[in-house]
N, C-alpha and C. Protein backbone atom coordinates (compact mmCIF):
# COMPACT_ATOMS: atom_id res chain seq x y z
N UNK A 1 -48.96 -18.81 18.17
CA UNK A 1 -49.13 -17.61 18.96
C UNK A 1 -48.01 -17.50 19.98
N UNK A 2 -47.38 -16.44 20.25
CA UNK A 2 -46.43 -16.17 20.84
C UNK A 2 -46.80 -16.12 22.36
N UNK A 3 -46.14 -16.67 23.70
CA UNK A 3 -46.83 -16.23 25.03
C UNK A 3 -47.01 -15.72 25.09
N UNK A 4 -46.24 -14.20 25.16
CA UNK A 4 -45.76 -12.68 25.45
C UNK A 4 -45.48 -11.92 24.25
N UNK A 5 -46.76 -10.95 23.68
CA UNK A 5 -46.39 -10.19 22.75
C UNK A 5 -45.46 -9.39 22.57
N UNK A 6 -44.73 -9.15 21.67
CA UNK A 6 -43.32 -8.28 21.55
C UNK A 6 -44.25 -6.76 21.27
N UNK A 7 -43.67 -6.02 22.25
CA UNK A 7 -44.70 -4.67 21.55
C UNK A 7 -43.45 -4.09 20.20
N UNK A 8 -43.99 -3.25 19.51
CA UNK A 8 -42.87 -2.30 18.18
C UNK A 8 -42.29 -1.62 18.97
N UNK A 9 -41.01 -1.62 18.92
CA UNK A 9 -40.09 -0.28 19.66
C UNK A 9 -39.25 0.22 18.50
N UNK A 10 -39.39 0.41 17.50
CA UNK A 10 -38.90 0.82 16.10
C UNK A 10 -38.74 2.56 16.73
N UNK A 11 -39.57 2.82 17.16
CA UNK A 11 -39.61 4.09 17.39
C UNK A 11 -39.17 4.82 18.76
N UNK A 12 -38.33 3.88 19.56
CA UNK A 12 -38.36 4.23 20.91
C UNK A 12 -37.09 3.70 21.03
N UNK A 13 -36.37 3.03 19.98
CA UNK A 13 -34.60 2.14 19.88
C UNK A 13 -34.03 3.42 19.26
N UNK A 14 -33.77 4.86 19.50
CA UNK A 14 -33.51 5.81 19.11
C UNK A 14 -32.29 6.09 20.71
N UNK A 15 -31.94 5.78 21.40
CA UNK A 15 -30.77 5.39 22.64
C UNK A 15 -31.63 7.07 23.01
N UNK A 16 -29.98 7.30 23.51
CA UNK A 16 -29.85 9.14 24.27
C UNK A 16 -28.95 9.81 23.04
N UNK A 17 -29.73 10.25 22.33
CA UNK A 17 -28.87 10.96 21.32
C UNK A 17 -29.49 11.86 20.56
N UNK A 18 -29.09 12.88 20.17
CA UNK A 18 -29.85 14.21 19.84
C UNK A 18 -29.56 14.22 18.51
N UNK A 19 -28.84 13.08 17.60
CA UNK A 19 -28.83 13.50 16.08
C UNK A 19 -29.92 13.21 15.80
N UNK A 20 -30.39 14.53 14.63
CA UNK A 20 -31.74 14.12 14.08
C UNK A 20 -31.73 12.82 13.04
N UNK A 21 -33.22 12.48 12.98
CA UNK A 21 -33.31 11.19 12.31
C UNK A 21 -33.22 11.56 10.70
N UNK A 22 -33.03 11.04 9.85
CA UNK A 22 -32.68 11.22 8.27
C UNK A 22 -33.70 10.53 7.52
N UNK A 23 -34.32 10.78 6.77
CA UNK A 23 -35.42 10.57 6.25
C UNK A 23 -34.51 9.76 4.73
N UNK A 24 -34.34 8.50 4.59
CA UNK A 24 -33.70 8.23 3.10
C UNK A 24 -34.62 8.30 1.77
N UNK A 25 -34.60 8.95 0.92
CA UNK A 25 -35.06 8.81 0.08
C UNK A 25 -35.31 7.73 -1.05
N UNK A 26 -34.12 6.81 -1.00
CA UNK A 26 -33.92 5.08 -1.52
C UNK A 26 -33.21 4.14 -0.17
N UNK A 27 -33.65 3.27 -0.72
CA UNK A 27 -33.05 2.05 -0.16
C UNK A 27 -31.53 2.21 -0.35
N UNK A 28 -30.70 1.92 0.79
CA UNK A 28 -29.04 1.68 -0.03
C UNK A 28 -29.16 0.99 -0.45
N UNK A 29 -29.72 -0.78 0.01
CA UNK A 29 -29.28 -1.60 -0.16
C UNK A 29 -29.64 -1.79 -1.69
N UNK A 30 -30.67 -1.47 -2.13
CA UNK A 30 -31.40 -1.39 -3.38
C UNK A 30 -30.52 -0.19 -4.34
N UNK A 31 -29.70 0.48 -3.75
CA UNK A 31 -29.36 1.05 -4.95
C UNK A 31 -27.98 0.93 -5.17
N UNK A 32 -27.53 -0.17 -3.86
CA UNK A 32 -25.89 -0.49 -4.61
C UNK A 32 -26.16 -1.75 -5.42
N UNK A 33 -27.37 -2.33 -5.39
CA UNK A 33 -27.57 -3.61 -6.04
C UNK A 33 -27.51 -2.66 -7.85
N UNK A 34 -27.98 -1.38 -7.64
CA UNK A 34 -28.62 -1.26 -8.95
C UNK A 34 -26.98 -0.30 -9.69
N UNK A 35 -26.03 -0.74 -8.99
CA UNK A 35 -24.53 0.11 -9.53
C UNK A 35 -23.97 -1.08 -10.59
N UNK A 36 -22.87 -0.47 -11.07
CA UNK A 36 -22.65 -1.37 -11.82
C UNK A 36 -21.73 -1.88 -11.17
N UNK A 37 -21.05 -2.94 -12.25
CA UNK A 37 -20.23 -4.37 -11.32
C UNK A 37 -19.58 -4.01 -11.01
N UNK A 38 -18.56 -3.09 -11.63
CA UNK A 38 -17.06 -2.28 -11.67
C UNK A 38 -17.01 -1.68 -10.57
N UNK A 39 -17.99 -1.10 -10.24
CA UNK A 39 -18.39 0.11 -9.41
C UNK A 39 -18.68 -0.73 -7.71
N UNK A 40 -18.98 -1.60 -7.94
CA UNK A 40 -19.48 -2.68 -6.96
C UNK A 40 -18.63 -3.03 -6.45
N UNK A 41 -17.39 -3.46 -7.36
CA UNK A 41 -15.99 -4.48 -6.86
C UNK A 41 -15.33 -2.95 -6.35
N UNK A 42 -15.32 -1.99 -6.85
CA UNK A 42 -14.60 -1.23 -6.39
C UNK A 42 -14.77 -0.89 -4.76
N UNK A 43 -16.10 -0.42 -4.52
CA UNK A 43 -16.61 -0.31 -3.29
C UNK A 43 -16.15 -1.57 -2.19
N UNK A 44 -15.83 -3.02 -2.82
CA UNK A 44 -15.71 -3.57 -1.86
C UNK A 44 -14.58 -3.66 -1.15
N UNK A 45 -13.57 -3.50 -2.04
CA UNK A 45 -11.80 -3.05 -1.69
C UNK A 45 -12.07 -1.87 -1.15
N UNK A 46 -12.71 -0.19 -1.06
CA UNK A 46 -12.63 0.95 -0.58
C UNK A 46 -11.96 0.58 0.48
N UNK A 47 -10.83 1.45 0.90
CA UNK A 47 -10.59 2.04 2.22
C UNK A 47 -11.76 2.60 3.33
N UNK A 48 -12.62 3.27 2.69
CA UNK A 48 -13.23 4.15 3.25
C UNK A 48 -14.93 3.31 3.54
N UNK A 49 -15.54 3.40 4.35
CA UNK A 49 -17.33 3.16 3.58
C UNK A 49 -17.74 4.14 3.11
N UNK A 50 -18.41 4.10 1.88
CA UNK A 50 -18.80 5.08 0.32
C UNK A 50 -20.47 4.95 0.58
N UNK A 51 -21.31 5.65 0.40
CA UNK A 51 -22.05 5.02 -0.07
C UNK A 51 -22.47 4.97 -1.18
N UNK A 52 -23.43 3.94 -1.41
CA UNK A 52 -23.97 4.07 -3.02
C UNK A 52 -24.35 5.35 -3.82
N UNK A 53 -25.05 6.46 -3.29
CA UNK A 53 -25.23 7.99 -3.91
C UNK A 53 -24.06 8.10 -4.31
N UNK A 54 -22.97 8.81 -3.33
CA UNK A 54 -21.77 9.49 -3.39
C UNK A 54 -20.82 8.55 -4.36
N UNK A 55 -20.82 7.44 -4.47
CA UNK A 55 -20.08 6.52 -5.55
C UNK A 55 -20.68 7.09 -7.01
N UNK A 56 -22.12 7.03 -6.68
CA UNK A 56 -22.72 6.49 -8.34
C UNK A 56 -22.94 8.39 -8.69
N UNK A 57 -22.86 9.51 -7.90
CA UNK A 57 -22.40 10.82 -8.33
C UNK A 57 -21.11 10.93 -9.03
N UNK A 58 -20.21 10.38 -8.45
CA UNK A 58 -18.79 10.68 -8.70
C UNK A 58 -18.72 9.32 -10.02
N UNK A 59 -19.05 8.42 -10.23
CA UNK A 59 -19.18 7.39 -11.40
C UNK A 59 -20.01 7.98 -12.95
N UNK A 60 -20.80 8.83 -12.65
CA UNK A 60 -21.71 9.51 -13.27
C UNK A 60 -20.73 10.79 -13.54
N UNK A 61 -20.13 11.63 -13.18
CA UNK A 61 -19.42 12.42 -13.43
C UNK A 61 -18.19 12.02 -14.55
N UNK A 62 -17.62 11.18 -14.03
CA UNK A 62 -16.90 10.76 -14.83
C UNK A 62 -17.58 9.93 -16.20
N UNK A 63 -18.13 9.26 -16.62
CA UNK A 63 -18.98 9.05 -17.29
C UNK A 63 -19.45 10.03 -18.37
N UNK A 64 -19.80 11.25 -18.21
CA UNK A 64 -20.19 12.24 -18.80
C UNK A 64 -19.13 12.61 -19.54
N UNK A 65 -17.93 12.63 -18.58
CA UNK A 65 -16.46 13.47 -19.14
C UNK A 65 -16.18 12.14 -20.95
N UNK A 66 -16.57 11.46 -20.51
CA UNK A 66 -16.37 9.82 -21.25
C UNK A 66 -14.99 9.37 -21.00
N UNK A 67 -14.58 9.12 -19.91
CA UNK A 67 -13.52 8.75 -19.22
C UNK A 67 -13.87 6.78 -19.27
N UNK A 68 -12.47 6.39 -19.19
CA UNK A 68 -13.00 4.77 -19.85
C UNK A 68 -13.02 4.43 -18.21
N UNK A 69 -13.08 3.06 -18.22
CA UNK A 69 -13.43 2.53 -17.07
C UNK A 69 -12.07 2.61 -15.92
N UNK A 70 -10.97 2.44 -16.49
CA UNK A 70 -9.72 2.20 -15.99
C UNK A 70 -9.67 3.94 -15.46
N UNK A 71 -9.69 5.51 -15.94
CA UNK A 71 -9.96 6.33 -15.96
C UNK A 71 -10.92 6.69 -14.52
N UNK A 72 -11.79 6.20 -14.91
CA UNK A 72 -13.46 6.48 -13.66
C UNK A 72 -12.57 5.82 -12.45
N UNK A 73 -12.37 4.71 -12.62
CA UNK A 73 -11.76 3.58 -11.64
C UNK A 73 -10.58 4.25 -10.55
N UNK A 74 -9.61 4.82 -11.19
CA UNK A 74 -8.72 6.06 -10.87
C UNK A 74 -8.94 7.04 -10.07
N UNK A 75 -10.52 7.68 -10.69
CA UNK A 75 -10.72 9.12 -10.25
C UNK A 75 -11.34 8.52 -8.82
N UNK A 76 -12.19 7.40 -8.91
CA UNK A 76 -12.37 6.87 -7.46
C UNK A 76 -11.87 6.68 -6.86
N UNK A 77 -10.03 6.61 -6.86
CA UNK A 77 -9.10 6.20 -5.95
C UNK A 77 -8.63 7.45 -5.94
N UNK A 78 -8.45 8.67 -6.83
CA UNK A 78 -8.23 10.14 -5.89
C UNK A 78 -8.95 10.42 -5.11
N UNK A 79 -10.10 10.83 -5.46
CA UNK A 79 -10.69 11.11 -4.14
C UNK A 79 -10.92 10.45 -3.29
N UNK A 80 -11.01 9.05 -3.18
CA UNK A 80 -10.61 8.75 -1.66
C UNK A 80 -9.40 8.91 -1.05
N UNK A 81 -8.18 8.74 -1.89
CA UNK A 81 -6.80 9.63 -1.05
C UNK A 81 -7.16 10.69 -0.82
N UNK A 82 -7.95 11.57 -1.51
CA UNK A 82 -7.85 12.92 -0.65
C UNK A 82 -8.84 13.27 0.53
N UNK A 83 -9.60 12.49 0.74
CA UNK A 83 -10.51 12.20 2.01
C UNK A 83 -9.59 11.60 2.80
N UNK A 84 -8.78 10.64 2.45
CA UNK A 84 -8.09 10.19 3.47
C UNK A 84 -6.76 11.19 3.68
N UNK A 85 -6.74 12.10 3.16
CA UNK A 85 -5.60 12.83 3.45
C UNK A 85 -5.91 14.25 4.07
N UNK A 86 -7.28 14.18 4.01
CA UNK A 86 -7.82 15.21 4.84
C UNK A 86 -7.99 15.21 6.09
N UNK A 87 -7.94 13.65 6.65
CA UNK A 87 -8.32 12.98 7.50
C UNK A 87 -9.91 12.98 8.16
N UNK A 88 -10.22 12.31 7.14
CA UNK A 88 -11.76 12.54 7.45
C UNK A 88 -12.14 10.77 7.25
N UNK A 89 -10.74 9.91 7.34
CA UNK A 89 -10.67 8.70 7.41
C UNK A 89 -10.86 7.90 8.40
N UNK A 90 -11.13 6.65 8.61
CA UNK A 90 -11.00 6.15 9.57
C UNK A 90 -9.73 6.47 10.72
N UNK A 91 -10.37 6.66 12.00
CA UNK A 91 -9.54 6.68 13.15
C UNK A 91 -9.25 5.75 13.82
N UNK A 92 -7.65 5.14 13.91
CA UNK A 92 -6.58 4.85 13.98
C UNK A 92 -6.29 5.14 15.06
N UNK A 93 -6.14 3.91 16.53
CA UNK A 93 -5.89 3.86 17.91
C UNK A 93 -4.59 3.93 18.09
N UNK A 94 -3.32 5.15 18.31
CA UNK A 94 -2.19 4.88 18.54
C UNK A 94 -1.71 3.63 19.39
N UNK A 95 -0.72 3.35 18.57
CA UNK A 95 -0.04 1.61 19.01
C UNK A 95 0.58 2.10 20.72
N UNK A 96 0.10 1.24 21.53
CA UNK A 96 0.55 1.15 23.15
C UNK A 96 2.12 0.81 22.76
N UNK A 97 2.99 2.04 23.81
CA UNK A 97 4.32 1.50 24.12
C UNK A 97 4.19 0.74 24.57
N UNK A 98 5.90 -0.20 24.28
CA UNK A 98 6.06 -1.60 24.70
C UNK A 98 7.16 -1.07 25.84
N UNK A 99 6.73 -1.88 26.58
CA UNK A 99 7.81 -2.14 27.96
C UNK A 99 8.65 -3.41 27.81
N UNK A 100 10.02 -2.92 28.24
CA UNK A 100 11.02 -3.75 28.49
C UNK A 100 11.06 -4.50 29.78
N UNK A 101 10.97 -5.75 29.91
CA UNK A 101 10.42 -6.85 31.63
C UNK A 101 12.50 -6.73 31.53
């Protein structure tokens, strides 16, 4: 038995912030387990964080077209250049001038 009960604050660890809460419909963690390997290794090199939906949409698309793996593998690396060229990429702290002592 614990001294001091921990009360649940699951519902009250929400800070000062007005984005609404998102209701997930799956588990991520459960549904990048359920991607395939290819698709898996790919995600872990990403530039970007993907998540499992938006991977296994765009994996599934290609798929349909019957694009081989090397193909699918590809189309996952355009469109993340073009997210990253949209700049909708990670932000990048300009490098501090250096001073001359």
């Amino acid at each position: 038995m614990q001294p001091f009960p921990v009360p649940h604050r699951s519902k009250r660890n929400l800070g000062e912030t007005r984005v609404k809460r998102r209701k997930r419909s799956e588990d991520p963690m459960q549904a990048y387990d359920q991607l395939p390997r290819d698709l898996r290794l790919w995600m872990q090199s990403a530039k970007l964080p993907w998540s499992p939906a938006s991977c296994r949409r765009l994996w599934l698309k290609t798929k349909v077209r019957g694009d081989s793996l090397e193909q699918a593998l590809a189309s996952l690396d355009r469109a993340e250049a073009a997210t990253l060229a949209r700049g909708d990429g990670p932000r990048r702290v300009p490098a501090l001038p250096t001073v001359e002592l």
